[in-house]
C-alpha atoms as a PDB file:
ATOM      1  CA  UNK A   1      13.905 -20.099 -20.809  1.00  0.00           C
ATOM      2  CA  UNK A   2      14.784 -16.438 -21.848  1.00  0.00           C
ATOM      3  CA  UNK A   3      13.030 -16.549 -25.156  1.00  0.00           C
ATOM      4  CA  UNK A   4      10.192 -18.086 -23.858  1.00  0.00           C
ATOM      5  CA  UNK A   5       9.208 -15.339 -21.446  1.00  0.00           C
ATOM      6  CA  UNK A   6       9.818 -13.040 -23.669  1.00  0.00           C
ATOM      7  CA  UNK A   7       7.605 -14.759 -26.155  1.00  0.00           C
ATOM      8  CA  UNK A   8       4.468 -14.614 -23.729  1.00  0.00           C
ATOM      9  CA  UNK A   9       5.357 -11.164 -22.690  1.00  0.00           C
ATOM     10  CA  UNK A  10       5.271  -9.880 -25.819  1.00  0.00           C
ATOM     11  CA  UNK A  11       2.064 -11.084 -27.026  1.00  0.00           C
ATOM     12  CA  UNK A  12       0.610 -10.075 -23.252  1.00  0.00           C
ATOM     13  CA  UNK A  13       1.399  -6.626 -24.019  1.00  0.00           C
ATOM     14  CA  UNK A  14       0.262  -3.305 -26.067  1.00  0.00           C
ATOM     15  CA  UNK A  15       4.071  -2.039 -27.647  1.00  0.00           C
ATOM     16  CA  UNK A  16       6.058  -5.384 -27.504  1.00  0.00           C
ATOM     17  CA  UNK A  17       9.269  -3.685 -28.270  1.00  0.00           C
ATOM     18  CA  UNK A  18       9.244  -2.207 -25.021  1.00  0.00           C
ATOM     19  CA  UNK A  19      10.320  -5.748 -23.214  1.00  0.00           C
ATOM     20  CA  UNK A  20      13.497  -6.009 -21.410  1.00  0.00           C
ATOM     21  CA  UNK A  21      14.117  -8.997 -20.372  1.00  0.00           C
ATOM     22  CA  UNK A  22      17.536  -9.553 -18.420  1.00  0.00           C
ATOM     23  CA  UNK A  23      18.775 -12.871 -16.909  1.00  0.00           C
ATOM     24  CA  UNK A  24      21.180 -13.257 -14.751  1.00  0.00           C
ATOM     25  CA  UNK A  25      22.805 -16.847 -13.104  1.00  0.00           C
ATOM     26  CA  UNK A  26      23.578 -15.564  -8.864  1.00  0.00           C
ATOM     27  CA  UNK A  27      25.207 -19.024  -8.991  1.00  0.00           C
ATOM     28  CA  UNK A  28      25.332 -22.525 -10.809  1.00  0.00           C
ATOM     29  CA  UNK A  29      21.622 -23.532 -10.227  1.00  0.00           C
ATOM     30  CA  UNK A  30      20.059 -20.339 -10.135  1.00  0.00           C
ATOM     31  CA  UNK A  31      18.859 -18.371 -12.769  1.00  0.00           C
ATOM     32  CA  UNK A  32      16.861 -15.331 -12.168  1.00  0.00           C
ATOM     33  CA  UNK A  33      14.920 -13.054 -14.702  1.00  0.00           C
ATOM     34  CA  UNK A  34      13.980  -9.747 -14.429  1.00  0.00           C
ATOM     35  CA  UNK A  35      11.119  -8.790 -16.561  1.00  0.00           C
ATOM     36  CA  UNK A  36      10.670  -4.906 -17.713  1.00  0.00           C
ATOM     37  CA  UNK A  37       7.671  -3.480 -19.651  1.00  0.00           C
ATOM     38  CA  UNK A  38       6.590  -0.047 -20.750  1.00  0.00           C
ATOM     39  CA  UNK A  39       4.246   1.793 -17.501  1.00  0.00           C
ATOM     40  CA  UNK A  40       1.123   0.701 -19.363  1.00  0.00           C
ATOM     41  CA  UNK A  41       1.674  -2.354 -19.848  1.00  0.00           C
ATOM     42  CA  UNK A  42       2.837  -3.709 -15.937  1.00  0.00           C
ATOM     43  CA  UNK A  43      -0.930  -4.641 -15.011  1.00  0.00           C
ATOM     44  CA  UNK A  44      -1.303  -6.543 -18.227  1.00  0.00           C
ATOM     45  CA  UNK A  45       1.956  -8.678 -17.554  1.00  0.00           C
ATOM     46  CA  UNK A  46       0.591  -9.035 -13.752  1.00  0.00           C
ATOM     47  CA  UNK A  47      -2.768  -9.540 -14.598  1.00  0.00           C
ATOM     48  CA  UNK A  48      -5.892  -9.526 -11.671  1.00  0.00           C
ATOM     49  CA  UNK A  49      -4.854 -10.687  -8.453  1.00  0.00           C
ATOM     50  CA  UNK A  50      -1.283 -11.547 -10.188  1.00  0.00           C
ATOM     51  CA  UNK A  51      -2.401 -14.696 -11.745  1.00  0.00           C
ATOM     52  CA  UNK A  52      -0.776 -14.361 -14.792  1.00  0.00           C
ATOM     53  CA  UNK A  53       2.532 -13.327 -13.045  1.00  0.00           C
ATOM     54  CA  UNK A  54       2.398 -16.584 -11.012  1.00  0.00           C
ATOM     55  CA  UNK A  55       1.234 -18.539 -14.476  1.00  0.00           C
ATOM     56  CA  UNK A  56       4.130 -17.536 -16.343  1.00  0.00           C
ATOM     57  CA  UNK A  57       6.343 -18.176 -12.453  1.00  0.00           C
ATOM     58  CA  UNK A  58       4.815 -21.983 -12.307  1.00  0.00           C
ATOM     59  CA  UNK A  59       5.346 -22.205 -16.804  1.00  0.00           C
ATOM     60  CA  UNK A  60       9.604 -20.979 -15.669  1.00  0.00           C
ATOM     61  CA  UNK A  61       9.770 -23.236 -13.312  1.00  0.00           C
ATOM     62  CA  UNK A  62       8.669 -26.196 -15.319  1.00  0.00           C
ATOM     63  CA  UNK A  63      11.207 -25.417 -17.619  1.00  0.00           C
ATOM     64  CA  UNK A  64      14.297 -24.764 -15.308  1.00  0.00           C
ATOM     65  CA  UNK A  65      13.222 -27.846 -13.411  1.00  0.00           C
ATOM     66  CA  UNK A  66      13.860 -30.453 -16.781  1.00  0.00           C
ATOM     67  CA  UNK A  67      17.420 -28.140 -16.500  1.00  0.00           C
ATOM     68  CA  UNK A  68      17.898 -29.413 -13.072  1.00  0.00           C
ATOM     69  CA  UNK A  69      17.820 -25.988 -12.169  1.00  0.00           C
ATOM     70  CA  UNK A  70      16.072 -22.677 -10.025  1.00  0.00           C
ATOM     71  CA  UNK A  71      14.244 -19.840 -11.899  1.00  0.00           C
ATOM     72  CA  UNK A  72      13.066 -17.134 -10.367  1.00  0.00           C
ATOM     73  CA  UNK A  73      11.245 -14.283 -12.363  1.00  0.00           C
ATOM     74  CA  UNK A  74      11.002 -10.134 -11.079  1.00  0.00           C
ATOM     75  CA  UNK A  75       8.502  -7.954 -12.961  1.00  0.00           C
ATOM     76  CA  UNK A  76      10.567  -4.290 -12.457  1.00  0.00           C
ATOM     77  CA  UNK A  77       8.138  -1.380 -12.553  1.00  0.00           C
END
């Protein structure tokens, strides 16, 4: 799941190697993913009206779903 965010949020973006991407497991079923990009770059990752925020959301949650899990993902200014 990690990787794969990363993947798309590196190609969304102007200087990939500023992507942070952090996960962290609150408990057993949850994982949650926080997302940080350089300043420039945060409308890029959100995209207009947040579409491609929710797009990569709905992609995560495809993914934790096959895991029998709950991913939530935070784009950090």
């Amino acid at each position: 799941m990690k990787e794969f965010i990363e993947f798309i949020a590196k190609h969304l973006v102007d200087s990939p190697d500023s992507v942070v991407l952090e996960e962290t497991t609150p408990d057993e079923k949850t994982v949650e993913l926080s997302l940080k990009v350089g300043a420039d770059d945060v409308g890029k990752v959100i995209g207009k009206q947040g579409k491609t925020a929710q797009a990569m959301r709905t992609l995560l949650t495809a993914i934790a779903a096959k895991d029998g899990k709950r991913a939530i993902l935070k784009i950090l200014d």
